[in-house]
Every structure is written in structure tokens, then in C-alpha cells.
C-alpha atoms as a PDB file:
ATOM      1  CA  UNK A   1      30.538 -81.157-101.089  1.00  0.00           C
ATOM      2  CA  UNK A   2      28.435 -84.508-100.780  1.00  0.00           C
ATOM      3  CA  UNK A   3      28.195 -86.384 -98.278  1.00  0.00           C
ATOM      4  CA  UNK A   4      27.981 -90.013 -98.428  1.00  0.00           C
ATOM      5  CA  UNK A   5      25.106 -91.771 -96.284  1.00  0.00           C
ATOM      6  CA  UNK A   6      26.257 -94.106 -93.894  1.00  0.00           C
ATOM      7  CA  UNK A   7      25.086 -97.382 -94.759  1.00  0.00           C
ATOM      8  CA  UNK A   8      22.149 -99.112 -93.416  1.00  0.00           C
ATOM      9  CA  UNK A   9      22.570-101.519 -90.958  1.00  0.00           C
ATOM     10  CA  UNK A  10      19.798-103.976 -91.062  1.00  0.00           C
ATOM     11  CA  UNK A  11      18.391-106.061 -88.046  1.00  0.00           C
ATOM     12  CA  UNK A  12      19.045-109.929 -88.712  1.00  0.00           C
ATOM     13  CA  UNK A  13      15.629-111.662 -89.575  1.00  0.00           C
ATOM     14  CA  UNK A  14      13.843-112.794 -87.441  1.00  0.00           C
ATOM     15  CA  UNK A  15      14.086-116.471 -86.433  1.00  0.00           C
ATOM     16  CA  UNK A  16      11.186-118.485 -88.431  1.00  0.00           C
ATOM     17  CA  UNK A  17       8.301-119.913 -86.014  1.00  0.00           C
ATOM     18  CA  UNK A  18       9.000-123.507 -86.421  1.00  0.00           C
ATOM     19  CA  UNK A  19       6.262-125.861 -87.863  1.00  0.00           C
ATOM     20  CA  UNK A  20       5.932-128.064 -84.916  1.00  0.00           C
ATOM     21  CA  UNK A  21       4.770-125.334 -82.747  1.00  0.00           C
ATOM     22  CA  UNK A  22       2.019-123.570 -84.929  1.00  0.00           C
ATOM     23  CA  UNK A  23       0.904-127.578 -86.037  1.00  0.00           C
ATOM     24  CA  UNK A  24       0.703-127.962 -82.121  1.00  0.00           C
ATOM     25  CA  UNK A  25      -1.093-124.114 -81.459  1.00  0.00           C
ATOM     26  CA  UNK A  26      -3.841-124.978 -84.353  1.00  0.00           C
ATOM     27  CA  UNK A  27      -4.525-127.939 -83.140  1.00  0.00           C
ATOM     28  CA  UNK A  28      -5.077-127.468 -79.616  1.00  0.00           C
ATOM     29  CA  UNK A  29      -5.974-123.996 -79.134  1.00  0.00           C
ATOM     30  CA  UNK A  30      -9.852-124.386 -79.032  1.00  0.00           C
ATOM     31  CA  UNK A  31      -9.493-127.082 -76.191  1.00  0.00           C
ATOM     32  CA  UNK A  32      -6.709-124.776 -73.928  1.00  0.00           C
ATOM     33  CA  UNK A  33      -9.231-121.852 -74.503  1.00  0.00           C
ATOM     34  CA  UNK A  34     -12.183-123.911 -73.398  1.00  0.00           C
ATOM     35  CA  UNK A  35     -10.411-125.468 -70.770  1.00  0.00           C
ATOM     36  CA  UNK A  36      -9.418-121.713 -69.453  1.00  0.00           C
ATOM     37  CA  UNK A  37     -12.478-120.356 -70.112  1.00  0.00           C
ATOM     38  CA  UNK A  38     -14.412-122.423 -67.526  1.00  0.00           C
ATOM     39  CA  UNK A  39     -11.781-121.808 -64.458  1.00  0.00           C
ATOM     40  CA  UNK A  40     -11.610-117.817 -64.800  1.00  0.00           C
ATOM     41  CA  UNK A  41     -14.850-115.637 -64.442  1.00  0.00           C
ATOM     42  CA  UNK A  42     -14.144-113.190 -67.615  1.00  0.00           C
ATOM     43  CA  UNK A  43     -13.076-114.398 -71.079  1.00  0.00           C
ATOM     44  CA  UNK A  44     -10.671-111.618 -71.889  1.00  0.00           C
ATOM     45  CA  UNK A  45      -8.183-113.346 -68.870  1.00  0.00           C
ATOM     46  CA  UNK A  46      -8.508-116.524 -70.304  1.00  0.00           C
ATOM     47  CA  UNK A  47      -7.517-114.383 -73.706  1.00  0.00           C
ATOM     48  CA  UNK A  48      -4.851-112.971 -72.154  1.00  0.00           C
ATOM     49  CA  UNK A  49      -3.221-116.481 -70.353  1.00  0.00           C
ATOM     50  CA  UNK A  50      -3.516-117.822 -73.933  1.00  0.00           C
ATOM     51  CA  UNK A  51      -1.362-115.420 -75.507  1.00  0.00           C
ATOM     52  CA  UNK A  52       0.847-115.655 -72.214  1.00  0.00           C
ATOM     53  CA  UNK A  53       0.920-119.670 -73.068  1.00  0.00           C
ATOM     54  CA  UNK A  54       2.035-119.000 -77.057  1.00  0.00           C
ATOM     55  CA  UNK A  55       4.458-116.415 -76.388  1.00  0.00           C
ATOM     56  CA  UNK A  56       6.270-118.966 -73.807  1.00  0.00           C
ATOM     57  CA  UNK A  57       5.555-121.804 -76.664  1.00  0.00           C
ATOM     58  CA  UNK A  58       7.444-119.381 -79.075  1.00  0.00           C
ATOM     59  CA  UNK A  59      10.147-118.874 -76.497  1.00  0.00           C
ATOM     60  CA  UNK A  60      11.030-122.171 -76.189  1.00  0.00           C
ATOM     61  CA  UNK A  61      11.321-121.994 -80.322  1.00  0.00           C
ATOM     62  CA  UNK A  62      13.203-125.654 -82.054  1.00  0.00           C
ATOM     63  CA  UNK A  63      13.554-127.002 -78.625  1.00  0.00           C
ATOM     64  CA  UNK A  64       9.301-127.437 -78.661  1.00  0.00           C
ATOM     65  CA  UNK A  65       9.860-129.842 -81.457  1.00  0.00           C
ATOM     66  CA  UNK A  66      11.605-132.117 -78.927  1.00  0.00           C
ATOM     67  CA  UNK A  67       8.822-132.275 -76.954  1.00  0.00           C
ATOM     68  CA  UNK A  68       7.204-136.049 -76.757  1.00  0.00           C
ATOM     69  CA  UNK A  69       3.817-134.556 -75.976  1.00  0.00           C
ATOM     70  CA  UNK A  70       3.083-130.970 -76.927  1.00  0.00           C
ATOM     71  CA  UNK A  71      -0.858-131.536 -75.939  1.00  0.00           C
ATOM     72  CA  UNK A  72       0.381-132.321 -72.262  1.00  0.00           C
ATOM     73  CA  UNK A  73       3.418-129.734 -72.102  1.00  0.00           C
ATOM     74  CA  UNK A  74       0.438-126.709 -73.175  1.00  0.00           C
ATOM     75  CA  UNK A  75      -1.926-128.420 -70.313  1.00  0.00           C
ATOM     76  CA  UNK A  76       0.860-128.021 -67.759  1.00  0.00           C
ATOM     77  CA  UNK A  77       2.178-124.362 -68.971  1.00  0.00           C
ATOM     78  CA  UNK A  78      -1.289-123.303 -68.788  1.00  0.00           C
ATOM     79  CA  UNK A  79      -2.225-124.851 -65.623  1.00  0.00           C
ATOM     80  CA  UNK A  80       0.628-123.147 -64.103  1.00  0.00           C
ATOM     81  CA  UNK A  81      -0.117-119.727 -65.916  1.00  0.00           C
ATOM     82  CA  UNK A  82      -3.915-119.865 -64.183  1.00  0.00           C
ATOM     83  CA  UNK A  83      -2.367-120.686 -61.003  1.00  0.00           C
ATOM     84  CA  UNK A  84       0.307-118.070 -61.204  1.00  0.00           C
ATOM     85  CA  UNK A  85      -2.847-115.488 -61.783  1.00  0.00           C
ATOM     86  CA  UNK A  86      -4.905-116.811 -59.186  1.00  0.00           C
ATOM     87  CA  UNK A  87      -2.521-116.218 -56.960  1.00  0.00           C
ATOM     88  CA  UNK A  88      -1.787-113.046 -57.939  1.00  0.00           C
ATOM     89  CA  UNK A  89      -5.852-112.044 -58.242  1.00  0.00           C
ATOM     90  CA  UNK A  90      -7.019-113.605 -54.863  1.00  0.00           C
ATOM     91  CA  UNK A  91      -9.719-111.225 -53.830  1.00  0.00           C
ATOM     92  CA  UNK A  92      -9.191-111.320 -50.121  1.00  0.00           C
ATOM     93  CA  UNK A  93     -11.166-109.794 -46.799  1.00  0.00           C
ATOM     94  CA  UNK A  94     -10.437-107.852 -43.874  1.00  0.00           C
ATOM     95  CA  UNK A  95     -11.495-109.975 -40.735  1.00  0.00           C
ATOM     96  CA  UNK A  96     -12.594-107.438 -37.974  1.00  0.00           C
ATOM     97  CA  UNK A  97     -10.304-107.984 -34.746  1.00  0.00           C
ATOM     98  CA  UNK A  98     -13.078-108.337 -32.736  1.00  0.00           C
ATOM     99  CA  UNK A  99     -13.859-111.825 -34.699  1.00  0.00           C
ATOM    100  CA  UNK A 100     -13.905-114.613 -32.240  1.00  0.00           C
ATOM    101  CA  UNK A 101     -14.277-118.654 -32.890  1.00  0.00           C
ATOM    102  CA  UNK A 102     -17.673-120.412 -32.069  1.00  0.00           C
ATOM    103  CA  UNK A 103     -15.717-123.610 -31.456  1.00  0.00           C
ATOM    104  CA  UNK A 104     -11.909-124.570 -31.233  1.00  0.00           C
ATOM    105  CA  UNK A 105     -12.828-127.555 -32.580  1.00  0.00           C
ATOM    106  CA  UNK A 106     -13.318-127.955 -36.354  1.00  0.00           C
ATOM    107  CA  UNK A 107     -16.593-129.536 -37.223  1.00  0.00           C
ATOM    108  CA  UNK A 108     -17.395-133.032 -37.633  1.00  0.00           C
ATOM    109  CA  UNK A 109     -17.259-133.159 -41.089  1.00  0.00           C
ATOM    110  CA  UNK A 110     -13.846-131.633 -41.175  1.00  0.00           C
ATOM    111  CA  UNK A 111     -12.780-134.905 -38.523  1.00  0.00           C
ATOM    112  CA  UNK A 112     -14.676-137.393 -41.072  1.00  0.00           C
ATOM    113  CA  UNK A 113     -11.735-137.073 -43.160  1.00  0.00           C
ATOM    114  CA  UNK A 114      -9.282-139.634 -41.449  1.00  0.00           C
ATOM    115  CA  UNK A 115     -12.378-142.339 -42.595  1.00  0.00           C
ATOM    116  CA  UNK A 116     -12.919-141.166 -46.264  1.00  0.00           C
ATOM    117  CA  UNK A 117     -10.034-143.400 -47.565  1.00  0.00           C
ATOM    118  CA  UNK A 118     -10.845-146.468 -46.000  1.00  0.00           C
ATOM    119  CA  UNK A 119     -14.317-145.782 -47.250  1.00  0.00           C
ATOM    120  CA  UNK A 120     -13.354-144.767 -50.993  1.00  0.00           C
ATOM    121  CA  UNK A 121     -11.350-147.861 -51.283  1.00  0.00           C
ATOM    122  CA  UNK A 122     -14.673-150.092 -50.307  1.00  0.00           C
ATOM    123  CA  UNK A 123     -16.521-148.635 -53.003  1.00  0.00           C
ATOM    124  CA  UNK A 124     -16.636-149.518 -56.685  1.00  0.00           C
ATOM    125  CA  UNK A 125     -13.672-148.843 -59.551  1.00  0.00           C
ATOM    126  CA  UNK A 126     -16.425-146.707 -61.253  1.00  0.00           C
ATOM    127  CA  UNK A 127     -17.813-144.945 -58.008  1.00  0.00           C
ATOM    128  CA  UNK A 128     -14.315-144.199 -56.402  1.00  0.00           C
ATOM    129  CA  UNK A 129     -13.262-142.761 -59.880  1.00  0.00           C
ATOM    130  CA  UNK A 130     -15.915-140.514 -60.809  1.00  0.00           C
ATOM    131  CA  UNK A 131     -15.890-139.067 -56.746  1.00  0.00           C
ATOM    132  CA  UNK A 132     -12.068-138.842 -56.793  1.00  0.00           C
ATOM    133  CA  UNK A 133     -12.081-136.474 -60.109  1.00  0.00           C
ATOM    134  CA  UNK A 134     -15.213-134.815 -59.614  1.00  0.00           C
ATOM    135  CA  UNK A 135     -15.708-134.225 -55.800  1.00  0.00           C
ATOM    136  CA  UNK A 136     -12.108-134.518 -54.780  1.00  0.00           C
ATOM    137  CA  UNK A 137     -10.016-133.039 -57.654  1.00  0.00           C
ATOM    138  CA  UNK A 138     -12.402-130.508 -58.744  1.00  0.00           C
ATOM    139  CA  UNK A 139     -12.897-132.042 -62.521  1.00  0.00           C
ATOM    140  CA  UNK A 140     -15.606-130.216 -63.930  1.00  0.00           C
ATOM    141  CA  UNK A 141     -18.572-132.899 -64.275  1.00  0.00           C
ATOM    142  CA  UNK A 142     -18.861-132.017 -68.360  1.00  0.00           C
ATOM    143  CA  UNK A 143     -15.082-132.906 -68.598  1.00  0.00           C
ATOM    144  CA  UNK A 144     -15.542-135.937 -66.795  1.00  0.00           C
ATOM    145  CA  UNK A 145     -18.809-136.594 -69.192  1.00  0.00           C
ATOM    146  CA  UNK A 146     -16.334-135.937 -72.322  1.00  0.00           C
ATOM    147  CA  UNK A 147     -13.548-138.275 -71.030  1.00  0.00           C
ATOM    148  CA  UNK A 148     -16.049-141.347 -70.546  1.00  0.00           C
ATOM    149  CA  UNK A 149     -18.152-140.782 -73.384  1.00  0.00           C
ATOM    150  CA  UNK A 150     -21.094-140.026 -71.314  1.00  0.00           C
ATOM    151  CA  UNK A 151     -23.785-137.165 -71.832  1.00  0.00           C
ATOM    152  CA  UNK A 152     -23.776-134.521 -69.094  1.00  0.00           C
ATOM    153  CA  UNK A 153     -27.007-135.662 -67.481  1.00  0.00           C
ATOM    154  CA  UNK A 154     -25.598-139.540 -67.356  1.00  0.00           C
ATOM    155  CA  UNK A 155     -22.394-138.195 -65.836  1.00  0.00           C
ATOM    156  CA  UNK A 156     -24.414-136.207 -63.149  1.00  0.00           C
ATOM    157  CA  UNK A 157     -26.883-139.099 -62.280  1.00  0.00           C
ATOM    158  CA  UNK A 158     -23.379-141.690 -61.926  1.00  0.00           C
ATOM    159  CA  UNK A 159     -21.965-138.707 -59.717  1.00  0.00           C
ATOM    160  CA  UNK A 160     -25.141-138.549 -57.767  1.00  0.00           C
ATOM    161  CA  UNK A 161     -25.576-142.542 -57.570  1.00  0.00           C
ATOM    162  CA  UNK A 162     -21.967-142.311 -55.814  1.00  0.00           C
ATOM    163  CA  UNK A 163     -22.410-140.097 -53.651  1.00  0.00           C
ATOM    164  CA  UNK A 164     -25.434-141.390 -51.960  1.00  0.00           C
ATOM    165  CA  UNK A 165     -23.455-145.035 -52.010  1.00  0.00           C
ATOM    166  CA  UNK A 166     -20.500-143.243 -50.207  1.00  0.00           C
ATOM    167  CA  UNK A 167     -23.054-141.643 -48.249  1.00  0.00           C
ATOM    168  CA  UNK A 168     -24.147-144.474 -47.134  1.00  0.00           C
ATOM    169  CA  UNK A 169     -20.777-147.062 -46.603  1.00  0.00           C
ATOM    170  CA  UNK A 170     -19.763-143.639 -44.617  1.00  0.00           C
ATOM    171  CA  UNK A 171     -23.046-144.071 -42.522  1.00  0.00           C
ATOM    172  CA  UNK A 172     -22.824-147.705 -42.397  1.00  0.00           C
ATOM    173  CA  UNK A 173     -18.638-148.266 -41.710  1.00  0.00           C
ATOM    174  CA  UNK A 174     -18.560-145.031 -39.773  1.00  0.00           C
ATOM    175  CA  UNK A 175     -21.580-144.484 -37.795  1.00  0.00           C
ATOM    176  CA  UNK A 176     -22.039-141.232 -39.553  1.00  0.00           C
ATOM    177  CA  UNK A 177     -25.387-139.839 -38.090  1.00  0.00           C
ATOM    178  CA  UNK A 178     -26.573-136.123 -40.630  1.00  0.00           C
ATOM    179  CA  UNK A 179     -28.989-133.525 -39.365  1.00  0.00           C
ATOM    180  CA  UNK A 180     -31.870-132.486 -41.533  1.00  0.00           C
ATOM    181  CA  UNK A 181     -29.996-130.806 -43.905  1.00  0.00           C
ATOM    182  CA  UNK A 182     -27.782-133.624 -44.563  1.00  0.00           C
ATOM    183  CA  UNK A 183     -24.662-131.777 -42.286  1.00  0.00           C
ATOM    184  CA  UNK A 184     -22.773-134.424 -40.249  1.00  0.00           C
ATOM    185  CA  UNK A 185     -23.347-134.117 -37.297  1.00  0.00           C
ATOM    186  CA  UNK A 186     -21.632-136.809 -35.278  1.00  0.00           C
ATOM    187  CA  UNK A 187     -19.513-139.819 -36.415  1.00  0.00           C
ATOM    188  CA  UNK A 188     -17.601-142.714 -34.910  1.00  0.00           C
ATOM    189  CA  UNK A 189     -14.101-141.407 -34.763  1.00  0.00           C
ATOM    190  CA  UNK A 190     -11.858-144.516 -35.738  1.00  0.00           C
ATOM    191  CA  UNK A 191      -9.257-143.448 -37.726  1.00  0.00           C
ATOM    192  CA  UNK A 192     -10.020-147.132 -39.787  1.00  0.00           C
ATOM    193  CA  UNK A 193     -13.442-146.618 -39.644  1.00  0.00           C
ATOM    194  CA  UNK A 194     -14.107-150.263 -39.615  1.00  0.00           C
ATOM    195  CA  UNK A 195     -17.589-152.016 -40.808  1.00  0.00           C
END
């Protein structure tokens, strides 16, 4: 007696990866790897958050060619990836209980604060820009050369420039007086800060 073999049941196909997202991939991938690259301390994570980035491109399959700007919508995935695994990768310290304050009062330049806006906002477009991206939001200063069409060392020297002219509208408006190191030290502490 023969037997008959069942037939074979084959899986449905799998759904094609639509143009619009490898078009997108190819031609951003370099720049999202580069971008990675320089906020994580070993290549093979930034590796790993780009596959992590295509695999949630891929999930999101014909709905990614609705997307207005794919450029922007990879920026903000993978933003959120790196902060998602620097969250989870925090090294962190055990204080020793023993560990008491020098001060209860936070230092000087921690108080300056409440007069940096005031200050920023008397400086020039060009000054408060480049010191809002690169000292404030943490822009990388060869990004910031990239985006204005500057070379690195002309991007450092404008950074530099602007901080000594905030350095001194902050001594000036302020009465910010620095130690020998260039610490503050002591300021006048008017939340306007007036000049």
C-alpha cells in the first residue's frame, strides 16, 4: 500500500521591501551612522542602533512612503533609539554613606543661570546661535562647522570669539567677578541682570 504525501503547505511570500524605504536607507545611512558614531564610545553599538533603526523602518513597511520627510523621521527614530540605550547603559556609582556636602548651597556658577538669558539675548544673531547649539544643546562643533559651511578651525575660533563676548556682557551686565582659573566666583544676583 502507498501512501500519498500530504501536500505542502507553503508560507505566503514575504511582503516586498517597498522602494521608498531602501531609496531613503541608501541615501541616508552614511550620515545616521556618522551621526551615531560620534555620541556612543564603540562602533559596533552604533552598528547595532542602525540595524535597530532599519528593522523599525521595515516595520512601518508602505506606511514609510507616507512620510513627508524620511531624512527627519530616521533623525528622530534614531535619536530616540540612542536615548533609549543610554538609559539603559548608564554606568552609575556607589556613593559611600558617609559622603557629606561641602556647601548646601550650589555654587555660583550654578546661580548665574537666572542671568544667562537676559545676557544671550544682548548678544549677536551669530554669537547667541553658535553658543545656543554648541555650548547649550551639545551640537558637536564639526556639525555646527558642516551646517554653516565653515571649516572646523573657523567654527572653533567663532565659538571661542563668543564665548569670551558672553564672558564679558556676563562680567559687564552681571558683575561677574572669576578666580584665576576662570571659575565664577561671585556675581550680582539680579534675576534681570541689568547693565
Amino acid at each position: 500500500m502507498t501512501e500519498t504525501a500530504a501536500p505542502l503547505i507553503e508560507p505566503p511570500p514575504a511582503a516586498p521591501t517597498p522602494n521608498c524605504i531602501m531609496r531613503a536607507w541608501t541615501t541616508h545611512e552614511s550620515e545616521l551612522r556618522r551621526w551615531l558614531r560620534a555620541r556612543v564610545r564603540e562602533p559596533a553599538d552604533a552598528d547595532d542602533l542602525m540595524q535597530e533603526l532599519f528593522i523599525k523602518a521595515l516595520r512601518q513597511g508602505q506606511r514609510f512612503c507616507d512620510i513627508h520627510n524620511a531624512r527627519a523621521w530616521l533623525f528622530e527614530v534614531a535619536r530616540n533609539l540612542l536615548a533609549d540605550s543610554l538609559r539603559v547603559a548608564r554606568d552609575t556609582v556607589e556613593l559611600p554613606d558617609n559622603l557629606v556636602s561641602e556647601a548646601d548651597e550650589p555654587p555660583a556658577v550654578d546661580l548665574l543661570t537666572a542671568c544667562l538669558p537676559r545676557v544671550l539675548s544682548e548678544l549677536s544673531e551669530a554669537d547667541r546661535d553658535v553658543l545656543t547649539r554648541c555650548d547649550l544643546e551639545g551640537m558637536p562643533q564639526a556639525e555646527y562647522a558642516a551646517q554653516h559651511g565653515l571649516s572646523l578651525s573657523a567654527a572653533k575660533s567663532r565659538i571661542q570669539r563668543a564665548r569670551e563676548r558672553l564672558r564679558a556682557r556676563l562680567a559687564e551686565a552681571c558683575q561677574v567677578r572669576f578666580d584665576a582659573d576662570g571659575h565664577v566666583i561671585d556675581f550680582v544676583g539680579r534675576s534681570s541682570c541689568g547693565g
